[in-house]
Protein backbone atom coordinates (compact mmCIF):
# COMPACT_ATOMS: atom_id res chain seq x y z
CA UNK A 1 127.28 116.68 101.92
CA UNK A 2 126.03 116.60 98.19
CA UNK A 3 126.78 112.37 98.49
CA UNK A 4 124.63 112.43 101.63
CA UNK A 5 121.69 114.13 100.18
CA UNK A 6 121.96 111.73 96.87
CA UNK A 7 122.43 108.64 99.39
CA UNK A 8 119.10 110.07 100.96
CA UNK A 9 117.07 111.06 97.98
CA UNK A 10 117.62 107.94 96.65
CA UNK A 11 116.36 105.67 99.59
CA UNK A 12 113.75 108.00 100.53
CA UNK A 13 112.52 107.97 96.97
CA UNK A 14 112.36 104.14 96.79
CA UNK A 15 111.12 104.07 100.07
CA UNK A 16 108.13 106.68 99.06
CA UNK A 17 107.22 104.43 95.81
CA UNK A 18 106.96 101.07 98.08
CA UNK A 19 104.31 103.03 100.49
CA UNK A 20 102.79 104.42 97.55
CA UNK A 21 102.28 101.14 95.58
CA UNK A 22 101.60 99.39 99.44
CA UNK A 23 98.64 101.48 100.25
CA UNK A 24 97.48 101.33 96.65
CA UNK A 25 97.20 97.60 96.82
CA UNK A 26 95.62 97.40 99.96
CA UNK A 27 92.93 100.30 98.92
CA UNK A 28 91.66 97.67 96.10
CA UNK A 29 91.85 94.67 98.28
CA UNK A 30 89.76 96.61 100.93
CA UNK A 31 87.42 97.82 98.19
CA UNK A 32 87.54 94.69 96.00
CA UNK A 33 87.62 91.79 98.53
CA UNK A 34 85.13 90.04 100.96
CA UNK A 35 86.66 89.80 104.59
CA UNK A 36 88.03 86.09 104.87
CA UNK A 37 86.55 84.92 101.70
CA UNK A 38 89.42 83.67 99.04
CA UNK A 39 89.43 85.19 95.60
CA UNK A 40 91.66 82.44 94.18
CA UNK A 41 93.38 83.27 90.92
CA UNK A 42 95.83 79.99 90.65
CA UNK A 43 93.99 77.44 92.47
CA UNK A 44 95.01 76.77 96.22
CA UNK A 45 98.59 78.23 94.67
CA UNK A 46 97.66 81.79 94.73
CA UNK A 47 94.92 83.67 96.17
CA UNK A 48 93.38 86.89 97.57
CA UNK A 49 92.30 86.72 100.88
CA UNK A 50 91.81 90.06 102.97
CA UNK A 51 92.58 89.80 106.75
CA UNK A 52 93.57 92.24 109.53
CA UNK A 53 96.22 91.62 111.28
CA UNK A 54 96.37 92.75 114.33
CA UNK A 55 99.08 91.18 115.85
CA UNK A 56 103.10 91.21 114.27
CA UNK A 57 105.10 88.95 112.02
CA UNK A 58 102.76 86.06 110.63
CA UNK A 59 100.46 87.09 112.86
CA UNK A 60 102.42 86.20 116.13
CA UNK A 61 100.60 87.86 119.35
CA UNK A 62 104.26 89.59 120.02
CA UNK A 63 102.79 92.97 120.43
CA UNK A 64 100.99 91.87 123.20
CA UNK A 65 104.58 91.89 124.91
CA UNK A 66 106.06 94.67 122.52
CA UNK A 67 104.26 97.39 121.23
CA UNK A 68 104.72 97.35 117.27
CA UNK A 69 104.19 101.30 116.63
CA UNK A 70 107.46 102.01 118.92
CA UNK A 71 109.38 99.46 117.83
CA UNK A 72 108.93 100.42 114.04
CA UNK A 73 109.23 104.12 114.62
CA UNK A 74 113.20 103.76 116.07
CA UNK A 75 113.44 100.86 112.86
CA UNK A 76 112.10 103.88 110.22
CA UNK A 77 114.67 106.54 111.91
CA UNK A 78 117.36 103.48 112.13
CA UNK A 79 116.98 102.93 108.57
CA UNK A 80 117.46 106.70 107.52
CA UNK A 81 120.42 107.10 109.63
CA UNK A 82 122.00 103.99 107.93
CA UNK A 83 120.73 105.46 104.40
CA UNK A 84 122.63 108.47 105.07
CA UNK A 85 125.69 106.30 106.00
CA UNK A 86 125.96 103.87 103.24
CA UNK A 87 128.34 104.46 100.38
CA UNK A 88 126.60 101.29 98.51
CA UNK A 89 123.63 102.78 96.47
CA UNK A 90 122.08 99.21 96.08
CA UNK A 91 121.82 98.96 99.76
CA UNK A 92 120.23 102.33 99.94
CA UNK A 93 117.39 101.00 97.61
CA UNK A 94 117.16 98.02 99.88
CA UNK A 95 116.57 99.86 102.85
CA UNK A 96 114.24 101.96 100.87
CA UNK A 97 111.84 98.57 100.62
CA UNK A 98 112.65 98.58 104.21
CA UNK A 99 111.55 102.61 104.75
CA UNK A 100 108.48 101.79 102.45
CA UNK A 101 107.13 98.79 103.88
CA UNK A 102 107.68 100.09 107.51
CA UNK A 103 105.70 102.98 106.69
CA UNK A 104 102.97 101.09 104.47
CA UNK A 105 102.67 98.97 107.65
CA UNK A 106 102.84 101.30 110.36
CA UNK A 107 100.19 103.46 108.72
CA UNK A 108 97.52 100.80 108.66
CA UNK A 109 97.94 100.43 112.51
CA UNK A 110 97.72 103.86 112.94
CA UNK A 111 94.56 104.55 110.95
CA UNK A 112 92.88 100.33 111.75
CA UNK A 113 94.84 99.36 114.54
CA UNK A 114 95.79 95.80 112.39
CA UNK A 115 97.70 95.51 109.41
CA UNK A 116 95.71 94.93 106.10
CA UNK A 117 96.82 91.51 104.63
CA UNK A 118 95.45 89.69 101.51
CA UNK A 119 98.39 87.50 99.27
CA UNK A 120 97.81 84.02 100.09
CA UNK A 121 100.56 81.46 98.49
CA UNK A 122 100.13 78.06 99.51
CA UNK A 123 101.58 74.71 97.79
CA UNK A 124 98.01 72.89 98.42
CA UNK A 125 94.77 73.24 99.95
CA UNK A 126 95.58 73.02 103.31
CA UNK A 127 99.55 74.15 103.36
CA UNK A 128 99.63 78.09 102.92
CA UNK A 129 102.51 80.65 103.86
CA UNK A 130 100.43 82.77 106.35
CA UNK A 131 98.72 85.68 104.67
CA UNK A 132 100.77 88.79 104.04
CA UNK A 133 100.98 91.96 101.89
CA UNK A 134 103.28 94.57 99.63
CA UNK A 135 104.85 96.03 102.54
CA UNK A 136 106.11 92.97 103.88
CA UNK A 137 107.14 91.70 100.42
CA UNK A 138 109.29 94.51 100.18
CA UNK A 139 110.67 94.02 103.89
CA UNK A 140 111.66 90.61 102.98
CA UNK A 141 113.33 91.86 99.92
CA UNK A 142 115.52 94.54 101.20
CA UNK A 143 116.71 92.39 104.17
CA UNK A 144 117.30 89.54 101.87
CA UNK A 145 119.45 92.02 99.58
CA UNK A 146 121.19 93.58 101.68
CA UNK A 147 122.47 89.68 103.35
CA UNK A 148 123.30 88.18 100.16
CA UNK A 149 125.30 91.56 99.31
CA UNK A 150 127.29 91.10 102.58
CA UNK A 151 128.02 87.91 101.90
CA UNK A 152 128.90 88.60 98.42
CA UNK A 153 130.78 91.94 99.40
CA UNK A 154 132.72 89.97 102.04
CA UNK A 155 134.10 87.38 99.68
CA UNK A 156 135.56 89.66 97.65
């Protein structure tokens, strides 16, 4: 039980510090960026651009067929059940970027109805990843980590 509770604290914790640092971020773009207009800070490479998204991943119109709110709210209680199960501590931080960025996300389309995005990478002027923020940085972290860790865990 003790395990359980440590396994738990530990993902909820990171999980907590993602949402924390996710709404932070997007509380200065809102207050410190002009809707649509690029701040750049590298060039074309790197810029702030603030968007709502209102749509999901990338800004695909896939909620229009699937509801995002459900969907994430079985993902959030999904991830806490497999936090409790894991014996792996790394993958409970990994699904804590998970917990974190779910939540970061999920909040904005509670309170906006869109998801708050404004990191733009791009490799030129015209050739940009699409617009995106913390939460999903984290996302793409923990379910990176936790497949190369399987695939690492697996060969040995």
């Amino acid at each position: 039980m003790r395990k359980n509770l440590k396994r738990l604290a530990i993902g909820i914790s990171t999980g907590i510090g993602v949402f924390i640092l996710d709404q932070f971020t997007k509380f200065l773009a809102m207050k410190n960026l002009t809707y649509g207009v690029p701040f750049e800070i590298l060039g074309p490479y790197f810029r702030l651009t603030l968007v709502f998204n209102p749509y999901g991943v990338w800004g695909l119109p896939i909620t229009k067929i699937i509801p995002y709110e459900p969907v994430a709210i079985i993902a959030i209680i999904l991830i806490l059940f497999f936090i409790v199960k894991e014996n792996f501590m790394l993958y409970n931080i990994f699904y804590g970027f998970i917990l974190g960025g779910a939540l970061g996300n999920l909040t904005d389309r509670f309170k906006m109805k869109a998801v708050i995005d404004f990191i733009e990478i791009g490799i030129s002027e015209k050739l940009h990843w699409p617009i995106f923020n913390i939460a999903d940085t984290f996302i793409s972290i923990g379910i990176a980590g936790l497949i190369i860790f399987s695939i690492l865990k697996k060969e040995k």
